[in-house]
C-alpha atoms as a PDB file:
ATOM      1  CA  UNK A   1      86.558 -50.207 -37.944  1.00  0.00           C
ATOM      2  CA  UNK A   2      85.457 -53.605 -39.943  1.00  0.00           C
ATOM      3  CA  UNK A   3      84.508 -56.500 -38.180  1.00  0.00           C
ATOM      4  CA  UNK A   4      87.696 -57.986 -39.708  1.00  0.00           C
ATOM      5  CA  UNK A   5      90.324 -55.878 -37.867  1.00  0.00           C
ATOM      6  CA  UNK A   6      88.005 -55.087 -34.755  1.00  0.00           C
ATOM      7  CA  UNK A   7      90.067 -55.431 -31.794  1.00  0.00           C
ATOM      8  CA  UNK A   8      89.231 -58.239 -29.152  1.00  0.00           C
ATOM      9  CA  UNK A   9      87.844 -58.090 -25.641  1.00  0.00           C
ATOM     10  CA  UNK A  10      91.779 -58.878 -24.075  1.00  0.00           C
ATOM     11  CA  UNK A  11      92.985 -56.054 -26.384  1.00  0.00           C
ATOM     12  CA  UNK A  12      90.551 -53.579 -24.624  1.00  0.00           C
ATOM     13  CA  UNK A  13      91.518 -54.930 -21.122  1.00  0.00           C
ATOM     14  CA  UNK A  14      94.975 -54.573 -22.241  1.00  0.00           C
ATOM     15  CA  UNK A  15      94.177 -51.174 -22.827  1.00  0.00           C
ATOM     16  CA  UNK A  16      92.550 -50.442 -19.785  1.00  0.00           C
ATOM     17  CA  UNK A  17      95.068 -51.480 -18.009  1.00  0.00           C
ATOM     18  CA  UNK A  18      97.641 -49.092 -19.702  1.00  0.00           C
ATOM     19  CA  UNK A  19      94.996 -46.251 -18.430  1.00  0.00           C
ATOM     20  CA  UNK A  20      95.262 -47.372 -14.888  1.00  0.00           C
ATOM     21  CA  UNK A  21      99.220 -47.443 -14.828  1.00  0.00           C
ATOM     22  CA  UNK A  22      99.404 -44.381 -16.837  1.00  0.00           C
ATOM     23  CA  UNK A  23      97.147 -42.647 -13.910  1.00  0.00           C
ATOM     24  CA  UNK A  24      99.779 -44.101 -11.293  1.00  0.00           C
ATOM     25  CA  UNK A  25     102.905 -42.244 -13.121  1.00  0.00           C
ATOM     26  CA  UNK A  26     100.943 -39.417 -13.751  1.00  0.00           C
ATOM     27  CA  UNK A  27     100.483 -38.625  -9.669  1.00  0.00           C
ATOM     28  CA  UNK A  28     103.829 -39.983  -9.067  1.00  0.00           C
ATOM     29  CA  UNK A  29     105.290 -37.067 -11.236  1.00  0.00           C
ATOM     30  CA  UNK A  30     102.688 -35.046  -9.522  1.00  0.00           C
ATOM     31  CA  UNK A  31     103.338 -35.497  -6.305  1.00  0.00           C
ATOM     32  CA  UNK A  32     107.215 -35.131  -7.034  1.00  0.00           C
ATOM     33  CA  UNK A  33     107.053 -32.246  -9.144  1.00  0.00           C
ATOM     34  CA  UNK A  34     109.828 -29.612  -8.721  1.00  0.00           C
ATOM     35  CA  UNK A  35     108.225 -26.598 -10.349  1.00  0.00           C
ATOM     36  CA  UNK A  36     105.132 -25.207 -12.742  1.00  0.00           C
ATOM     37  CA  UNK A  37     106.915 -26.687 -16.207  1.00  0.00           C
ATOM     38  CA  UNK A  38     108.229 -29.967 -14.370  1.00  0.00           C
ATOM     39  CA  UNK A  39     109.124 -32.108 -17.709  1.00  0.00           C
ATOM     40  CA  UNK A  40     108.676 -35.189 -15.669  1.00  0.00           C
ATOM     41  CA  UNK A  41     104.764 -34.493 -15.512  1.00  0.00           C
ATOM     42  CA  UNK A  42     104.733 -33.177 -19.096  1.00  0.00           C
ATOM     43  CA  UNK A  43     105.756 -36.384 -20.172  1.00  0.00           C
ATOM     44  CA  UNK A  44     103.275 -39.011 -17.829  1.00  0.00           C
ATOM     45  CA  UNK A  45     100.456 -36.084 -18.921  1.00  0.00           C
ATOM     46  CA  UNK A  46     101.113 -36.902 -22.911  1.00  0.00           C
ATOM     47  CA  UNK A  47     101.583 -40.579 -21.557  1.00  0.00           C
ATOM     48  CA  UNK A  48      98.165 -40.928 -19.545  1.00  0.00           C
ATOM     49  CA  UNK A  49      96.555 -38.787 -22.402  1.00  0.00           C
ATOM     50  CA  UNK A  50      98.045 -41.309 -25.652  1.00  0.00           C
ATOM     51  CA  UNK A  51      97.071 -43.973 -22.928  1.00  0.00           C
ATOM     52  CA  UNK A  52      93.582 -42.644 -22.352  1.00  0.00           C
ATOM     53  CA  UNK A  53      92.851 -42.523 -25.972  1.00  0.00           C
ATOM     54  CA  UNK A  54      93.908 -45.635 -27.155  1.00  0.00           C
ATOM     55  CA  UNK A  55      91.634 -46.648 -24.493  1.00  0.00           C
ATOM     56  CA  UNK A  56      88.738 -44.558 -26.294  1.00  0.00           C
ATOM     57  CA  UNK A  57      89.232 -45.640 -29.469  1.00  0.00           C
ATOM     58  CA  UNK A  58      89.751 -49.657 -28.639  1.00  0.00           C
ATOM     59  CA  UNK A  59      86.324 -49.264 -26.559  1.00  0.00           C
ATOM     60  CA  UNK A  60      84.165 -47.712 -28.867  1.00  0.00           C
ATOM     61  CA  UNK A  61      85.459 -50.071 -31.697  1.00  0.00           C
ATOM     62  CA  UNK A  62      84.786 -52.917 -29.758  1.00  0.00           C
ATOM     63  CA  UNK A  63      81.737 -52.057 -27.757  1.00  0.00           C
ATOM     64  CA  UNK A  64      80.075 -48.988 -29.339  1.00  0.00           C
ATOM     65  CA  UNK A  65      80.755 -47.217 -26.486  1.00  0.00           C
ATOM     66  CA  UNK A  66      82.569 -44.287 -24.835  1.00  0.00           C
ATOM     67  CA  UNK A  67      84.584 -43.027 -21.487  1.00  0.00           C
ATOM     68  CA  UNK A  68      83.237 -40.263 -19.840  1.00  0.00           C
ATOM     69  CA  UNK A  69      85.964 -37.485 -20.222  1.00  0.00           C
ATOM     70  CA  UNK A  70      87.655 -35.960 -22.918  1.00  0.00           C
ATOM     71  CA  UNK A  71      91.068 -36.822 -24.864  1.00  0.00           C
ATOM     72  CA  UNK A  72      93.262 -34.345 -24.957  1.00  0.00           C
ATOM     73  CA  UNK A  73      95.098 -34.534 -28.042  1.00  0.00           C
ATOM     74  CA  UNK A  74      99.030 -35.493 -27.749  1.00  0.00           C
ATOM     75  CA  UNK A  75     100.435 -34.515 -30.932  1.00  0.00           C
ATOM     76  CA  UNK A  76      99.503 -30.762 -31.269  1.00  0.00           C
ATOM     77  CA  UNK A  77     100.355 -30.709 -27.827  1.00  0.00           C
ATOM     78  CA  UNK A  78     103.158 -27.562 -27.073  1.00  0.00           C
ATOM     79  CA  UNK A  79     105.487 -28.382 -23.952  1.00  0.00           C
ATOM     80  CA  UNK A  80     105.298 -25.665 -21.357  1.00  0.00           C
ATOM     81  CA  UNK A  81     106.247 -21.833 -22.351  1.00  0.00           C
ATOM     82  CA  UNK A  82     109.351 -20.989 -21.367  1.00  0.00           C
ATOM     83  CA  UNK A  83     110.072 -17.422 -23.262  1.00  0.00           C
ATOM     84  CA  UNK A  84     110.427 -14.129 -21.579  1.00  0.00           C
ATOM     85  CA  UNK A  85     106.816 -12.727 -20.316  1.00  0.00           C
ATOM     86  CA  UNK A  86     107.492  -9.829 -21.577  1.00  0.00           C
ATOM     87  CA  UNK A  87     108.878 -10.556 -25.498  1.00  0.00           C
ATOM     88  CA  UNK A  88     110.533  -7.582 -27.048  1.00  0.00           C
ATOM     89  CA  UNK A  89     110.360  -9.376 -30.214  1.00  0.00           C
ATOM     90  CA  UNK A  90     108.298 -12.272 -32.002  1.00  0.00           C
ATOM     91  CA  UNK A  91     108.533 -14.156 -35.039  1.00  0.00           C
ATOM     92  CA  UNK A  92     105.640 -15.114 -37.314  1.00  0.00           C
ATOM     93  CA  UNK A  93     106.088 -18.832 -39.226  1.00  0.00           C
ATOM     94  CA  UNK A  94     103.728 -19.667 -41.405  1.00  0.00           C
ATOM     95  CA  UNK A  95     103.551 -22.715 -43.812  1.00  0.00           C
ATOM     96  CA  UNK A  96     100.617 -22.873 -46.643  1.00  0.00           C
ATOM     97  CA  UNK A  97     100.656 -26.227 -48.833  1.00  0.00           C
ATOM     98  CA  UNK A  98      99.179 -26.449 -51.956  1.00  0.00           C
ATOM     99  CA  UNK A  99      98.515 -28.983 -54.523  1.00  0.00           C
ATOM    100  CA  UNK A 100      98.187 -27.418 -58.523  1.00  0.00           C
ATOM    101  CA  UNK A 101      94.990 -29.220 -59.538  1.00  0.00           C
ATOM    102  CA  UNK A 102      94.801 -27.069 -63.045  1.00  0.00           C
ATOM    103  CA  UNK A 103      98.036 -26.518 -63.967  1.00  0.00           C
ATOM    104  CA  UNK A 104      96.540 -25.003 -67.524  1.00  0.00           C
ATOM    105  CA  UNK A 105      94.725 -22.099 -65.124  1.00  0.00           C
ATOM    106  CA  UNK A 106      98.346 -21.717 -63.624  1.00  0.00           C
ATOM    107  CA  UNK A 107     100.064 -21.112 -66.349  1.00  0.00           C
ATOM    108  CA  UNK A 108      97.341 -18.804 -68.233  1.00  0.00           C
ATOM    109  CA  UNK A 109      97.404 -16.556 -64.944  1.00  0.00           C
ATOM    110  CA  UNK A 110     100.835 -15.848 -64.739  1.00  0.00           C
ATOM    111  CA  UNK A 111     100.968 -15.604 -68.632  1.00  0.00           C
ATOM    112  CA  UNK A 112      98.325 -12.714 -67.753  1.00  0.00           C
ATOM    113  CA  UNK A 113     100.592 -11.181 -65.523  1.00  0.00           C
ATOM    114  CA  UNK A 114     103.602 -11.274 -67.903  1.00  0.00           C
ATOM    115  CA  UNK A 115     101.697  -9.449 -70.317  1.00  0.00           C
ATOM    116  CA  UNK A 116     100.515  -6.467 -68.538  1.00  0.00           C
ATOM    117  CA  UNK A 117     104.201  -5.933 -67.002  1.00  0.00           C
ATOM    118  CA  UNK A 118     105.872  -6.547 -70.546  1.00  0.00           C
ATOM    119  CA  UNK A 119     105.591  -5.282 -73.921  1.00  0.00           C
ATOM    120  CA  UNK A 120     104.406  -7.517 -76.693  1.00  0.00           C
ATOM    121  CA  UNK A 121     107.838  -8.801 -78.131  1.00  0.00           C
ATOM    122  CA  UNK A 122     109.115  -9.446 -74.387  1.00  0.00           C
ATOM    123  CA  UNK A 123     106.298 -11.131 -72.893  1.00  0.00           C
ATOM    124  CA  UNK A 124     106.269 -13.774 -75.520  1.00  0.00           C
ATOM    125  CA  UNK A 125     110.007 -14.324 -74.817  1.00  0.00           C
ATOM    126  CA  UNK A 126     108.879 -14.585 -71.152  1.00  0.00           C
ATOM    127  CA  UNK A 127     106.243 -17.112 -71.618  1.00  0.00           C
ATOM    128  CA  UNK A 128     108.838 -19.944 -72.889  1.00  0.00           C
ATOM    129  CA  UNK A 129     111.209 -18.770 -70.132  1.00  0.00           C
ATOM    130  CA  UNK A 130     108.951 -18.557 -67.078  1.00  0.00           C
ATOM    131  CA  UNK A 131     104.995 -18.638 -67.646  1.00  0.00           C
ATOM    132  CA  UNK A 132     105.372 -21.236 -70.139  1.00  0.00           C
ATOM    133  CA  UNK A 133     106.526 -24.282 -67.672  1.00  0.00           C
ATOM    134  CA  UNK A 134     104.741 -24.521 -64.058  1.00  0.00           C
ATOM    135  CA  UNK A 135     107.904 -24.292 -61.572  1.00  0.00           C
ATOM    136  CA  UNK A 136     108.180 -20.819 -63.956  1.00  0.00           C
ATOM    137  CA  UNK A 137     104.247 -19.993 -63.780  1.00  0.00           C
ATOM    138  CA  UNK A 138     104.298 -20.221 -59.618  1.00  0.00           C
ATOM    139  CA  UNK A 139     107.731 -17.751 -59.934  1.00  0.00           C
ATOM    140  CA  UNK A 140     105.456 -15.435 -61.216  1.00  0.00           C
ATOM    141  CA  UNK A 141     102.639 -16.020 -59.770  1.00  0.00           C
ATOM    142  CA  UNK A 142     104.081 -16.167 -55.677  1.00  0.00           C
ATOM    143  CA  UNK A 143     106.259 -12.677 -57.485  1.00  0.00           C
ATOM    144  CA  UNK A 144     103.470 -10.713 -58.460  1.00  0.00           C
ATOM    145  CA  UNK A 145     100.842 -11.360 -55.238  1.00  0.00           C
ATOM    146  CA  UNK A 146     101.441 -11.656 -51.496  1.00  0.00           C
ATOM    147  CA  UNK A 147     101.099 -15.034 -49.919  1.00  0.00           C
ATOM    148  CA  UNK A 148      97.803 -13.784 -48.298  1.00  0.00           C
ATOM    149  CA  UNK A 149      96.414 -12.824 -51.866  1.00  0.00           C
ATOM    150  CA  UNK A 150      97.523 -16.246 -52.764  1.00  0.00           C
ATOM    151  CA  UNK A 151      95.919 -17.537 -49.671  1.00  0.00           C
ATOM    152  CA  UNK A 152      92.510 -16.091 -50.586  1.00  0.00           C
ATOM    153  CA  UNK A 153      92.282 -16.657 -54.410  1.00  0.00           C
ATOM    154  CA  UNK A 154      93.770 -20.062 -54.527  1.00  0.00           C
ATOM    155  CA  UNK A 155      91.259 -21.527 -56.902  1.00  0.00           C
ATOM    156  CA  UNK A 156      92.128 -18.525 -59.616  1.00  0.00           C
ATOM    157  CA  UNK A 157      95.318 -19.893 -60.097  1.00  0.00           C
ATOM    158  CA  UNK A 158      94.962 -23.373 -60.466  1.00  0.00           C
ATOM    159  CA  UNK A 159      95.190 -24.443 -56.425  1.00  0.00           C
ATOM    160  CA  UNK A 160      94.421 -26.350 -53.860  1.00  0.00           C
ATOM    161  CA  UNK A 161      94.377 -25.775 -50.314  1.00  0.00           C
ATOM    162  CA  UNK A 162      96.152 -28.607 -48.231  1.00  0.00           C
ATOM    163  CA  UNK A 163      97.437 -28.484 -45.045  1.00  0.00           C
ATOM    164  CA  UNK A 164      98.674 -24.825 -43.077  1.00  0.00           C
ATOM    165  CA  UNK A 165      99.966 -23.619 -39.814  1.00  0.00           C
ATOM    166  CA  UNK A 166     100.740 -20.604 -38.352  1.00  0.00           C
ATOM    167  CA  UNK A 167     103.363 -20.204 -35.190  1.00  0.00           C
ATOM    168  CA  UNK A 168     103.880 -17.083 -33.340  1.00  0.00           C
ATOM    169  CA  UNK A 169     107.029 -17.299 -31.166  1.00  0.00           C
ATOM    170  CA  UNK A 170     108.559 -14.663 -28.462  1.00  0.00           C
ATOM    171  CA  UNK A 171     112.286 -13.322 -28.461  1.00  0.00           C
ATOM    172  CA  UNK A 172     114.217 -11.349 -26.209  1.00  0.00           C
ATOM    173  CA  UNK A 173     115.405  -9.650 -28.776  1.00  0.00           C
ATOM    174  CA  UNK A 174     114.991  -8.536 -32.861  1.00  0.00           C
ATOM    175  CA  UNK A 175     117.460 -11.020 -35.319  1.00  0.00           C
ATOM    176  CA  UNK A 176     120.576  -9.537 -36.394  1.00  0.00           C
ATOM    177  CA  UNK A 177     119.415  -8.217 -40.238  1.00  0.00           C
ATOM    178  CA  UNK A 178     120.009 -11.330 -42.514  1.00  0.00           C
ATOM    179  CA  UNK A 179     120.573 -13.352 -39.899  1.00  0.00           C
ATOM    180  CA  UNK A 180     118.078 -16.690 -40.904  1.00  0.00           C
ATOM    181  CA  UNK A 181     117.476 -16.047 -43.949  1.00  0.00           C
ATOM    182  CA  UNK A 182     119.462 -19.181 -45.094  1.00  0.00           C
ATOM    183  CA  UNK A 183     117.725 -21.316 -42.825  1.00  0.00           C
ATOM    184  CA  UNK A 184     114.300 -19.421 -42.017  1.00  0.00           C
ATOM    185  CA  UNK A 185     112.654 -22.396 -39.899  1.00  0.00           C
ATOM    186  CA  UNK A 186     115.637 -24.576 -38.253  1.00  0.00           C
ATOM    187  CA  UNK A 187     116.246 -23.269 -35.178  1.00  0.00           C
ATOM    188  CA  UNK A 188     112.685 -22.938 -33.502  1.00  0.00           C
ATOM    189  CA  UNK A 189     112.339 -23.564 -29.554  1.00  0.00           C
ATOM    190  CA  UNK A 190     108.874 -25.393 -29.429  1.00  0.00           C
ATOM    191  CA  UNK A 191     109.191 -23.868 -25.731  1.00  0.00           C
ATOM    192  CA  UNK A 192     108.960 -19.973 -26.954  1.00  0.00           C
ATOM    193  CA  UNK A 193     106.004 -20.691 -28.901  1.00  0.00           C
ATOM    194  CA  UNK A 194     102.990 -18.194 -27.574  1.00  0.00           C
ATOM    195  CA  UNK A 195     100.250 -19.940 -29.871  1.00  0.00           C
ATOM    196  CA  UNK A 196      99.641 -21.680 -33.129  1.00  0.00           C
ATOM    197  CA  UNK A 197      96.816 -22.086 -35.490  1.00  0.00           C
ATOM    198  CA  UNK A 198      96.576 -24.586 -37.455  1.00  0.00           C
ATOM    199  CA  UNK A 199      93.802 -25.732 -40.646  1.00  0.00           C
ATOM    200  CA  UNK A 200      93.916 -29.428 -42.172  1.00  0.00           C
ATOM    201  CA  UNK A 201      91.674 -31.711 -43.447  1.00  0.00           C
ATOM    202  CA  UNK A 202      92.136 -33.758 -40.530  1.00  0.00           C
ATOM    203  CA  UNK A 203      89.826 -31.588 -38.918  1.00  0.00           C
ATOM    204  CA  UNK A 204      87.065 -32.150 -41.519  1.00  0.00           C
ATOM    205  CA  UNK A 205      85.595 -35.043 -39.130  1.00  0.00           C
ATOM    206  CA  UNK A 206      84.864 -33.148 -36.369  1.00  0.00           C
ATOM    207  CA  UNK A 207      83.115 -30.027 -39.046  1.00  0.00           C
ATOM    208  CA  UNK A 208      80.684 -32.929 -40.157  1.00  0.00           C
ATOM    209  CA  UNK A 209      80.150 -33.921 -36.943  1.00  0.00           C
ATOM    210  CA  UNK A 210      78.950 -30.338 -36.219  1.00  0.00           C
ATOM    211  CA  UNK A 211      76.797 -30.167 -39.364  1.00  0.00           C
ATOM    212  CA  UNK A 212      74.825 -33.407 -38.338  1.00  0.00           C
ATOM    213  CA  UNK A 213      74.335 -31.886 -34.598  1.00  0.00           C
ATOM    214  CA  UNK A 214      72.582 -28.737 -36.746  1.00  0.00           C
ATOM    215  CA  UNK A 215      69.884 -30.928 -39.276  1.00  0.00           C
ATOM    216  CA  UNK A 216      66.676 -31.377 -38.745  1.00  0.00           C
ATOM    217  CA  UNK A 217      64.641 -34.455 -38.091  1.00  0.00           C
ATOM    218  CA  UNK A 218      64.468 -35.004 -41.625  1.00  0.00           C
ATOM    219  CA  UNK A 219      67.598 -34.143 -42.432  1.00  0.00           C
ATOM    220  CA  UNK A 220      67.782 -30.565 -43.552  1.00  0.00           C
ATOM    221  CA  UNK A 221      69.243 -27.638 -42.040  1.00  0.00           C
ATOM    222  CA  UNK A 222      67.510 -26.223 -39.412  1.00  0.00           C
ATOM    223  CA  UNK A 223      66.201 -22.744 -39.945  1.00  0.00           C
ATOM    224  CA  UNK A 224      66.981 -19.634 -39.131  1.00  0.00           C
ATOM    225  CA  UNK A 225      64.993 -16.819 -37.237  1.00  0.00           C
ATOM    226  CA  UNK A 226      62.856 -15.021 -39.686  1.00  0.00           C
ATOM    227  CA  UNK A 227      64.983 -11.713 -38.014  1.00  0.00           C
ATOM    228  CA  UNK A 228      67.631 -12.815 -39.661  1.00  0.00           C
END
């Protein structure tokens, strides 16, 4: 943070006040809890922990300096499980963005594709009627390869990797054939969620944080055993 927007010495008391009575409702729920998933100390745990690391954040900005314990982070946060323990179905949701950086390398690679699946005469037709504009190219393109395929060989077609998540969620039973197929991803219980994986650049912080952990004095990779 610049000097220009660095918070002030009341705005870190502030803070640290907001900690302390965060820590009060948090054992208040606690101590009144009516069961394992009590929602009442779900929510002062999120509080205390958005509490806690405003806290961080204002400190370190401020002082240079850190608390002692780790921030659990609020917003990735899942609220208790509530699905059967023993799911006789589950559902797999995953979302992969992308952003077409070489829209030229798009639309060559599903012209490629036309042409091996169509005769001469046809695939030229084809190219002014799907390859030829880029809403047409990814038709072909998300057609002709799975999304995993996709996934892997991004930077063939003209892609970019952005932000992707992956939710696996338990049901007592198998949908009804056609069932969602209107609305795939409305009606999702964050509560029957059994795990999630998720990959943004968000995270890219924290992977050069581990790089600088692994360099040398001077900078440079440490290096491996000779055995390996």
């Amino acid at each position: 943070m610049s000097d220009a927007v660095q918070p002030t010495a009341a705005e870190v008391r502030a803070a640290a006040e907001a900690v302390k009575t965060a820590l009060d409702r948090h054992l208040a729920a606690v101590e009144r809890r009516t069961g394992e998933d009590d929602p009442g100390v779900y929510e002062a745990f999120n509080e205390l922990a958005a509490a806690a690391e405003e806290y961080d954040e204002l400190l370190y900005d401020r002082y240079d300096e850190v608390t002692p314990f780790e921030i659990p982070g609020t917003d990735d946060t899942l609220p208790p499980y509530t699905g059967p323990e023993e799911p006789n179905a589950l559902s797999v949701l995953i979302r992969r963005d992308y952003a077409v950086v070489e829209p030229q390398r798009l639309l060559a690679q599903a012209q490629r594709v036309e042409a091996v699946e169509e005769d001469g005469a046809t695939a030229t037709a084809g190219f002014d009627a799907a390859a030829g504009t880029i809403h047409g190219a990814l038709g072909v393109l998300f057609g002709e390869f799975e999304p995993d395929e996709i996934a892997s060989r991004h930077k063939e077609f003209g892609l970019e990797e952005a932000d992707s998540t992956l939710w696996v969620t338990a049901a007592d039973e198998p949908a009804e054939p056609g069932e969602w197929l209107e609305i795939p991803f409305e009606s999702i219980d964050p509560q029957r969620v059994v795990c999630r994986f998720d990959v943004s650049a968000v995270f890219d912080d924290e992977a050069e944080d581990d790089l600088e952990d692994d360099l040398g004095p001077d900078g440079d990779l440490e290096p491996l055993d000779a055995d390996h």
